[in-house]
Each structure stands twice: as structure tokens, then as C-alpha cells.
PDB file of N, CA and C in Angstrom:
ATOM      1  N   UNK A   1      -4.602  -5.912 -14.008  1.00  0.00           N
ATOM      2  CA  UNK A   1      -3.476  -6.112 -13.129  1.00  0.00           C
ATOM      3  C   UNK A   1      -3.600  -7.508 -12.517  1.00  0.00           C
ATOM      4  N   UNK A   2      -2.824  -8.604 -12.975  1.00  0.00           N
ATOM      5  CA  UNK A   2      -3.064  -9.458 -12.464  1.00  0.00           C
ATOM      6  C   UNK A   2      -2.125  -9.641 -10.676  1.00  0.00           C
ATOM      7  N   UNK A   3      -2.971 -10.845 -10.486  1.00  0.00           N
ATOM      8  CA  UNK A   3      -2.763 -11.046  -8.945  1.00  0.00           C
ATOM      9  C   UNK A   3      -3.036  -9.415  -7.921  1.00  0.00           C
ATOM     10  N   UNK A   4      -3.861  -8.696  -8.255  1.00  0.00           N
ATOM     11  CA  UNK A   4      -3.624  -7.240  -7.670  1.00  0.00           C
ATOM     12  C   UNK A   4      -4.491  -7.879  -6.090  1.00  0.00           C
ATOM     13  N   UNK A   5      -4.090  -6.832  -5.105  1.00  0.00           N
ATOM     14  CA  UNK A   5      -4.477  -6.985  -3.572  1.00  0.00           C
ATOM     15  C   UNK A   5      -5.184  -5.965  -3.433  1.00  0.00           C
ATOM     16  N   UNK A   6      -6.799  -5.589  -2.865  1.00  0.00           N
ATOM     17  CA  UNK A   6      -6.606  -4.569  -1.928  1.00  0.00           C
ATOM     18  C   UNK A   6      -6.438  -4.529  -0.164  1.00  0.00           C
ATOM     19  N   UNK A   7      -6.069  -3.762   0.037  1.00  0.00           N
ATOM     20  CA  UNK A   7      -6.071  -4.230   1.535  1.00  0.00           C
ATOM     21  C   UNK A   7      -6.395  -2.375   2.292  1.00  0.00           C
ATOM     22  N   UNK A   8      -6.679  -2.936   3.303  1.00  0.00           N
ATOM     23  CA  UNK A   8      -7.544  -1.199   3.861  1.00  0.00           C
ATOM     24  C   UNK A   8      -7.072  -0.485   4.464  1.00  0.00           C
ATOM     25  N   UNK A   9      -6.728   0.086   4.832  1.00  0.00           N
ATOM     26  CA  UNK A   9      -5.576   0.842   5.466  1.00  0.00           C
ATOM     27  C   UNK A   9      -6.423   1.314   7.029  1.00  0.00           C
ATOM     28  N   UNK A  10      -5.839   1.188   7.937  1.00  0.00           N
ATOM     29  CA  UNK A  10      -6.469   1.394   9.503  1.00  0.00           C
ATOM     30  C   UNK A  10      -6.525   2.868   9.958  1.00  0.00           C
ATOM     31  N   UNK A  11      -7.586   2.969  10.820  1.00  0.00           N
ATOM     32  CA  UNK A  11      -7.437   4.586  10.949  1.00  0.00           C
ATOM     33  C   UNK A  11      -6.819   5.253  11.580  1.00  0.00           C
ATOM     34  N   UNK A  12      -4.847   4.195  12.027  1.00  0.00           N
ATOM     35  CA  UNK A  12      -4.244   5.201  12.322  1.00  0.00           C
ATOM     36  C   UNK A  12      -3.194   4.788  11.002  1.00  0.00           C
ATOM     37  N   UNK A  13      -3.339   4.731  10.212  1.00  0.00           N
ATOM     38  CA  UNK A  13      -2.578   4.401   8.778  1.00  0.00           C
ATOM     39  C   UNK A  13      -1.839   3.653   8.387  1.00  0.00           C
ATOM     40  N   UNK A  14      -2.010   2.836   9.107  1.00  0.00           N
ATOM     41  CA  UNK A  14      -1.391   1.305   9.083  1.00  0.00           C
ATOM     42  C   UNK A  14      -1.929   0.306   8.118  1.00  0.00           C
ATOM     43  N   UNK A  15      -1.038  -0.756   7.619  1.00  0.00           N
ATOM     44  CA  UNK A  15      -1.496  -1.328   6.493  1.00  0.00           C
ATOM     45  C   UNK A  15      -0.873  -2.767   6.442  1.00  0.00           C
ATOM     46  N   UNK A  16      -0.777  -3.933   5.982  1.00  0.00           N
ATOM     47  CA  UNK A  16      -0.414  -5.052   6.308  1.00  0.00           C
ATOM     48  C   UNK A  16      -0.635  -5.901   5.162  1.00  0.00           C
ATOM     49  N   UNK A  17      -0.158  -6.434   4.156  1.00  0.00           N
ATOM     50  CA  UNK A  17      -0.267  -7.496   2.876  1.00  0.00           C
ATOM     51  C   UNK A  17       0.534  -8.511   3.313  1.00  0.00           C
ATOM     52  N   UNK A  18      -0.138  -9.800   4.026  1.00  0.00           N
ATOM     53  CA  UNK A  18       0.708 -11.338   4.294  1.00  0.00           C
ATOM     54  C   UNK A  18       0.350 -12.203   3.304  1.00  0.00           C
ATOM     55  N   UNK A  19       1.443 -13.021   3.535  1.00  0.00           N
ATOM     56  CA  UNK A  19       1.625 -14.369   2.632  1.00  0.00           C
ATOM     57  C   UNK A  19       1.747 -13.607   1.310  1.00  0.00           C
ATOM     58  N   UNK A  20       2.018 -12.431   0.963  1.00  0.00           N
ATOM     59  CA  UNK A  20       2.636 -12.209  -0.039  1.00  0.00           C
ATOM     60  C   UNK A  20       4.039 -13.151  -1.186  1.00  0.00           C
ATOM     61  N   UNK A  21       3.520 -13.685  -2.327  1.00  0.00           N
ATOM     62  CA  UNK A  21       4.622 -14.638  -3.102  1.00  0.00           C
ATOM     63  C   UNK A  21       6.331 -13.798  -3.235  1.00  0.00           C
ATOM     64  N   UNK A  22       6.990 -14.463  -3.025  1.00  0.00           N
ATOM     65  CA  UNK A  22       8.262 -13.395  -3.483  1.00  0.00           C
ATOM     66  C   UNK A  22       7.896 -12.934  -5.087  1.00  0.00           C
ATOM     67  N   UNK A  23       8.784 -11.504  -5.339  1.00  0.00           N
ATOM     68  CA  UNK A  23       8.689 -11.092  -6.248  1.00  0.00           C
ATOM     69  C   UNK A  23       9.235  -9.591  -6.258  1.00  0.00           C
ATOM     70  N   UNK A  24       8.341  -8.829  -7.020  1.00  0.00           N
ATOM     71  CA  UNK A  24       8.490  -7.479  -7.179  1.00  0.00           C
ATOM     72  C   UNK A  24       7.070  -6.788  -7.264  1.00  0.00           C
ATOM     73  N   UNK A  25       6.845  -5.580  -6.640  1.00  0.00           N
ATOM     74  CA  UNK A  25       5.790  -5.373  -6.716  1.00  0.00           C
ATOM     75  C   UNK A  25       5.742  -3.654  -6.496  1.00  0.00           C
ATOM     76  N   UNK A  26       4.548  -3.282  -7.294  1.00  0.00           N
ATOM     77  CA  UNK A  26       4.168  -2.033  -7.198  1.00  0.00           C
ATOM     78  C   UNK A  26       2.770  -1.702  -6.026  1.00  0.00           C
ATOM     79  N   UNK A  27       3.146  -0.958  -5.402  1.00  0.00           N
ATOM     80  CA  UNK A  27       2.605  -0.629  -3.954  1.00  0.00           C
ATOM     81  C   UNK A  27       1.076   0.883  -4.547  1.00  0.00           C
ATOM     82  N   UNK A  28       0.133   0.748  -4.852  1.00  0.00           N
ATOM     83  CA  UNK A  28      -0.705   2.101  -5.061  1.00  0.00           C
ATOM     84  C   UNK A  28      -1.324   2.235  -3.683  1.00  0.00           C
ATOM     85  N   UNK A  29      -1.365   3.977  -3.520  1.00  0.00           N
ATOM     86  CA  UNK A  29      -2.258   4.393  -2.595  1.00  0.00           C
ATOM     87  C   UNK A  29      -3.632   4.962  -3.414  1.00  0.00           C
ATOM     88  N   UNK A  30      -4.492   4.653  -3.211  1.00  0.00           N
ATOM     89  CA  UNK A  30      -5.745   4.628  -4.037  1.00  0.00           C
ATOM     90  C   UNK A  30      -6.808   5.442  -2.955  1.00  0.00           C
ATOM     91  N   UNK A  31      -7.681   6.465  -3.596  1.00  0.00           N
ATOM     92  CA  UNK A  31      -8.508   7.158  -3.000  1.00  0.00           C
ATOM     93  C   UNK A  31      -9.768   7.447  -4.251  1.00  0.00           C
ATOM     94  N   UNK A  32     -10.893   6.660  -3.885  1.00  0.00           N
ATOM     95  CA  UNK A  32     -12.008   6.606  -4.803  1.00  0.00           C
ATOM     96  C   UNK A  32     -11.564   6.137  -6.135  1.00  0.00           C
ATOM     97  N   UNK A  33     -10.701   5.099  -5.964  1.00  0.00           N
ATOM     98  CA  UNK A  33     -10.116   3.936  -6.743  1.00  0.00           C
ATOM     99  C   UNK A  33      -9.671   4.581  -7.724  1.00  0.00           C
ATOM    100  N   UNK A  34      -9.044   5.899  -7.441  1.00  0.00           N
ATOM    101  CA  UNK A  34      -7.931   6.329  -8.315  1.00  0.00           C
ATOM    102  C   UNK A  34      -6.318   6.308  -7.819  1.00  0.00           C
ATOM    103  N   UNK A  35      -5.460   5.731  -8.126  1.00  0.00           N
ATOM    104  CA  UNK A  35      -4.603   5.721  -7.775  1.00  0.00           C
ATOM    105  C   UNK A  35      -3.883   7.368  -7.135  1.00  0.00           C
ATOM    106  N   UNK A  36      -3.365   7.889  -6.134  1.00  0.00           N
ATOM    107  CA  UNK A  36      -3.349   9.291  -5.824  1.00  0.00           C
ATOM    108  C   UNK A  36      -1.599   8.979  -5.576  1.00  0.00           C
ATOM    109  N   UNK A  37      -0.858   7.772  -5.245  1.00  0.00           N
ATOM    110  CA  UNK A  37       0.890   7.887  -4.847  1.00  0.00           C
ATOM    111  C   UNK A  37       0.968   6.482  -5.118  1.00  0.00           C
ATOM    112  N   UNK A  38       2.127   6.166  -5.650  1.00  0.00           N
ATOM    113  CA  UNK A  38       2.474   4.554  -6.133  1.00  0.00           C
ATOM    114  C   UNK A  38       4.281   4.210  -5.844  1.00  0.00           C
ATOM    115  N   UNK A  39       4.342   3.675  -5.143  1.00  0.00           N
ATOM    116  CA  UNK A  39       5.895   2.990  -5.151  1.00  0.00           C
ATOM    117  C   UNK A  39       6.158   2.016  -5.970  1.00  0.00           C
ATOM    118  N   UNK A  40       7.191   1.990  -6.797  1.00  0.00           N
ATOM    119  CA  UNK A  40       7.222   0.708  -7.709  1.00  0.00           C
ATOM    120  C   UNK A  40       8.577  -0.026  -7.045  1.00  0.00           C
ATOM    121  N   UNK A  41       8.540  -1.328  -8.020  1.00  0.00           N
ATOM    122  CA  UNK A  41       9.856  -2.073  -7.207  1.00  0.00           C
ATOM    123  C   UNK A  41      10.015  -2.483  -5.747  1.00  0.00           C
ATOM    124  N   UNK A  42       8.923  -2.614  -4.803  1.00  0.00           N
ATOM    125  CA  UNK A  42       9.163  -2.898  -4.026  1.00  0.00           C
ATOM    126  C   UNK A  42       9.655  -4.318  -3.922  1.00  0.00           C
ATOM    127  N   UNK A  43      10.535  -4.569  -3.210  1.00  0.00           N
ATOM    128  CA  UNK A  43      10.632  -6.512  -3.361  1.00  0.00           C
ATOM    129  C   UNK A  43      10.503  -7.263  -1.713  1.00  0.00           C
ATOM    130  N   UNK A  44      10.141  -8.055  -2.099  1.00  0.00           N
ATOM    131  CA  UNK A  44       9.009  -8.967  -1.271  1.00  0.00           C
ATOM    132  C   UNK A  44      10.121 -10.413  -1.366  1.00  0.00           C
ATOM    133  N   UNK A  45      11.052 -10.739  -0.075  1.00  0.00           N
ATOM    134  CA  UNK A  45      11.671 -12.191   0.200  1.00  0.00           C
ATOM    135  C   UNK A  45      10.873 -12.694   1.093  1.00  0.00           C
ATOM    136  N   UNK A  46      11.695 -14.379   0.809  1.00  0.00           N
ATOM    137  CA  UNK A  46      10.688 -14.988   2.011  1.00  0.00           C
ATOM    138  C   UNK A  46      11.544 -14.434   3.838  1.00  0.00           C
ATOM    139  N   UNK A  47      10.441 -14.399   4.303  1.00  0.00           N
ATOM    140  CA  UNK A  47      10.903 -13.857   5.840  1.00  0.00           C
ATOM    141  C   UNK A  47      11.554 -12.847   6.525  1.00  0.00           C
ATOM    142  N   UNK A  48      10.881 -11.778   5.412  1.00  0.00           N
ATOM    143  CA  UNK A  48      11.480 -10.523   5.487  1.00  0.00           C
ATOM    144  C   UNK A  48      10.234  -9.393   5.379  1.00  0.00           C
ATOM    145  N   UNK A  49      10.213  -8.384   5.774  1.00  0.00           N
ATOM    146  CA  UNK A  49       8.856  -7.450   5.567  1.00  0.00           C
ATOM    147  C   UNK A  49       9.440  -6.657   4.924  1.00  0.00           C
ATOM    148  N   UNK A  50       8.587  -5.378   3.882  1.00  0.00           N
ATOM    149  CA  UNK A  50       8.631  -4.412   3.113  1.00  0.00           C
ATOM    150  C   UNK A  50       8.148  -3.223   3.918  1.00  0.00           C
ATOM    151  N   UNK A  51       9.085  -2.399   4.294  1.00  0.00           N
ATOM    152  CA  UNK A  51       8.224  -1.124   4.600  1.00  0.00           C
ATOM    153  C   UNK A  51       8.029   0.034   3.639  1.00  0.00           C
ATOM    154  N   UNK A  52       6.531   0.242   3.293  1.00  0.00           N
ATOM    155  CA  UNK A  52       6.585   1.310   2.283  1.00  0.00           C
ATOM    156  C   UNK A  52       5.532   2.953   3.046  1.00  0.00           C
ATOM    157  N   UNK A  53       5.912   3.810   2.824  1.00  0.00           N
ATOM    158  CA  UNK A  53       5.982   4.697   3.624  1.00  0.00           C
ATOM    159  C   UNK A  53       5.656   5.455   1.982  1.00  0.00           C
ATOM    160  N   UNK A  54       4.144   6.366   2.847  1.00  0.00           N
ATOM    161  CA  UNK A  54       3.842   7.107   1.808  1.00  0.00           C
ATOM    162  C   UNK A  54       3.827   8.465   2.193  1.00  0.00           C
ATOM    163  N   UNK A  55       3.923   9.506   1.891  1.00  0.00           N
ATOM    164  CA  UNK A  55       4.256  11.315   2.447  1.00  0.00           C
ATOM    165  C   UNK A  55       2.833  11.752   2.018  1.00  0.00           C
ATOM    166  N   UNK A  56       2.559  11.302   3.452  1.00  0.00           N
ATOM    167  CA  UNK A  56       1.137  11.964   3.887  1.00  0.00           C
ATOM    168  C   UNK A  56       0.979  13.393   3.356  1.00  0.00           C
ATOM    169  N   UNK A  57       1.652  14.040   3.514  1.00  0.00           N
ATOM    170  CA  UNK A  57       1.216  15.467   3.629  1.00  0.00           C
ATOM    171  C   UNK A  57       1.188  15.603   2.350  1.00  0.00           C
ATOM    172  N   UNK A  58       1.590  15.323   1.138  1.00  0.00           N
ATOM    173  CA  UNK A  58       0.996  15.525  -0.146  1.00  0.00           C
ATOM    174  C   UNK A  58       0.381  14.896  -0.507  1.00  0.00           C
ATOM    175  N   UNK A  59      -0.364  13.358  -0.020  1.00  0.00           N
ATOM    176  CA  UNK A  59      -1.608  13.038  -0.464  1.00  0.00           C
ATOM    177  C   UNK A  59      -2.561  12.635   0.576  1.00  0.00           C
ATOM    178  N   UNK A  60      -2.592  13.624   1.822  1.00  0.00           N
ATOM    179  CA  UNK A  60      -3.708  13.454   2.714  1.00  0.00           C
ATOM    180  C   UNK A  60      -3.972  12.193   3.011  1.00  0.00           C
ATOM    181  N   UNK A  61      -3.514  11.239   3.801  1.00  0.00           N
ATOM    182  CA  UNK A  61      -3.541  10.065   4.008  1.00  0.00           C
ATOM    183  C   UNK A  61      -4.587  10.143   5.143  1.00  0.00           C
ATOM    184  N   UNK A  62      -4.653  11.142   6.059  1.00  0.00           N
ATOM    185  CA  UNK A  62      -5.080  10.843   7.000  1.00  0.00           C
ATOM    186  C   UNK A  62      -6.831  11.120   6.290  1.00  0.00           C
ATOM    187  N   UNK A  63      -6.949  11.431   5.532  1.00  0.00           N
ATOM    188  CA  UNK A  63      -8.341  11.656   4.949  1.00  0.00           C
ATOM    189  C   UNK A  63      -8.825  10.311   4.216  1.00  0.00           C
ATOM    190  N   UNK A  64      -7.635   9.853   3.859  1.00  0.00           N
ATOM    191  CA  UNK A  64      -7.992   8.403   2.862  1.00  0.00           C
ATOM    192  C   UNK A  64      -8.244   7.121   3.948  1.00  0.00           C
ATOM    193  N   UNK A  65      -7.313   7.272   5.200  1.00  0.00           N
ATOM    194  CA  UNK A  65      -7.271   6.128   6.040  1.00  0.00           C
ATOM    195  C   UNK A  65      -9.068   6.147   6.475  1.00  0.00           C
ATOM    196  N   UNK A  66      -9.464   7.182   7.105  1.00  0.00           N
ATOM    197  CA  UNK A  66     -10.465   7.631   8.089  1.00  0.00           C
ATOM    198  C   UNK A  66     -12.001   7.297   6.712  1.00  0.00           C
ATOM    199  N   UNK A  67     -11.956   6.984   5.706  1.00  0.00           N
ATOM    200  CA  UNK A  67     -13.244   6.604   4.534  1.00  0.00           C
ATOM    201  C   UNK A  67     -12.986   5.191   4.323  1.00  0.00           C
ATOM    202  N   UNK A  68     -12.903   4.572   4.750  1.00  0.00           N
ATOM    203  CA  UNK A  68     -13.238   3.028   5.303  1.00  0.00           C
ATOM    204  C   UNK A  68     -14.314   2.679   4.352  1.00  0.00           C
TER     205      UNK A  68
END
């Protein structure tokens, strides 16, 4: 996967990717570096934020945030 990010997610499930290039991009939620929920298509302008919002309750987020 080129150019791929990880970034860590906080332990109240918060998450943050800056200076991101414009484009298009696929968003994974990853737990023991298996991908577990993925948004695709997200798009990324200049001076604008992406909110991507994942449904905790079918992949236990609050278990993935809190293994740091």
C-alpha cells in the first residue's frame, strides 16, 4: 500500500491524519494489524477535514482504542 499512514487512535477514540495530500483515500480500522472495518473513498481537499465515523458496536472500538 503505498503512501499508507498509521496513526493511533486515543483512548477516548479519537483520531487525527494532518497534512494529508488531496486525493482519495481508504480509511482501515485495524486491530492486531488485521484490518476489522474500512471506509473507502474518502476524499481529502485542501482546507477541509474528513470525518470518518466507525460503528463501534460491531467492531468494539472501545477495546481497540484502550491497546495502545
Amino acid at each position: 500500500m503505498t503512501g499508507a499512514r498509521m496513526i493511533t487512535v486515543s483512548s477516548t477514540g479519537r483520531y487525527f491524519a494532518h497534512d494529508m495530500p488531496t486525493g482519495t483515500y481508504t480509511v482501515a480500522l485495524k486491530q492486531n494489524g488485521q484490518a476489522v472495518a474500512n471506509h473507502s473513498n474518502v476524499p481529502v481537499t485542501v482546507g477541509r477535514g474528513a470525518e470518518v465515523d466507525f460503528k463501534c458496536g460491531e467492531v468494539k472500538c472501545d477495546e481497540i482504542a484502550n491497546t495502545k
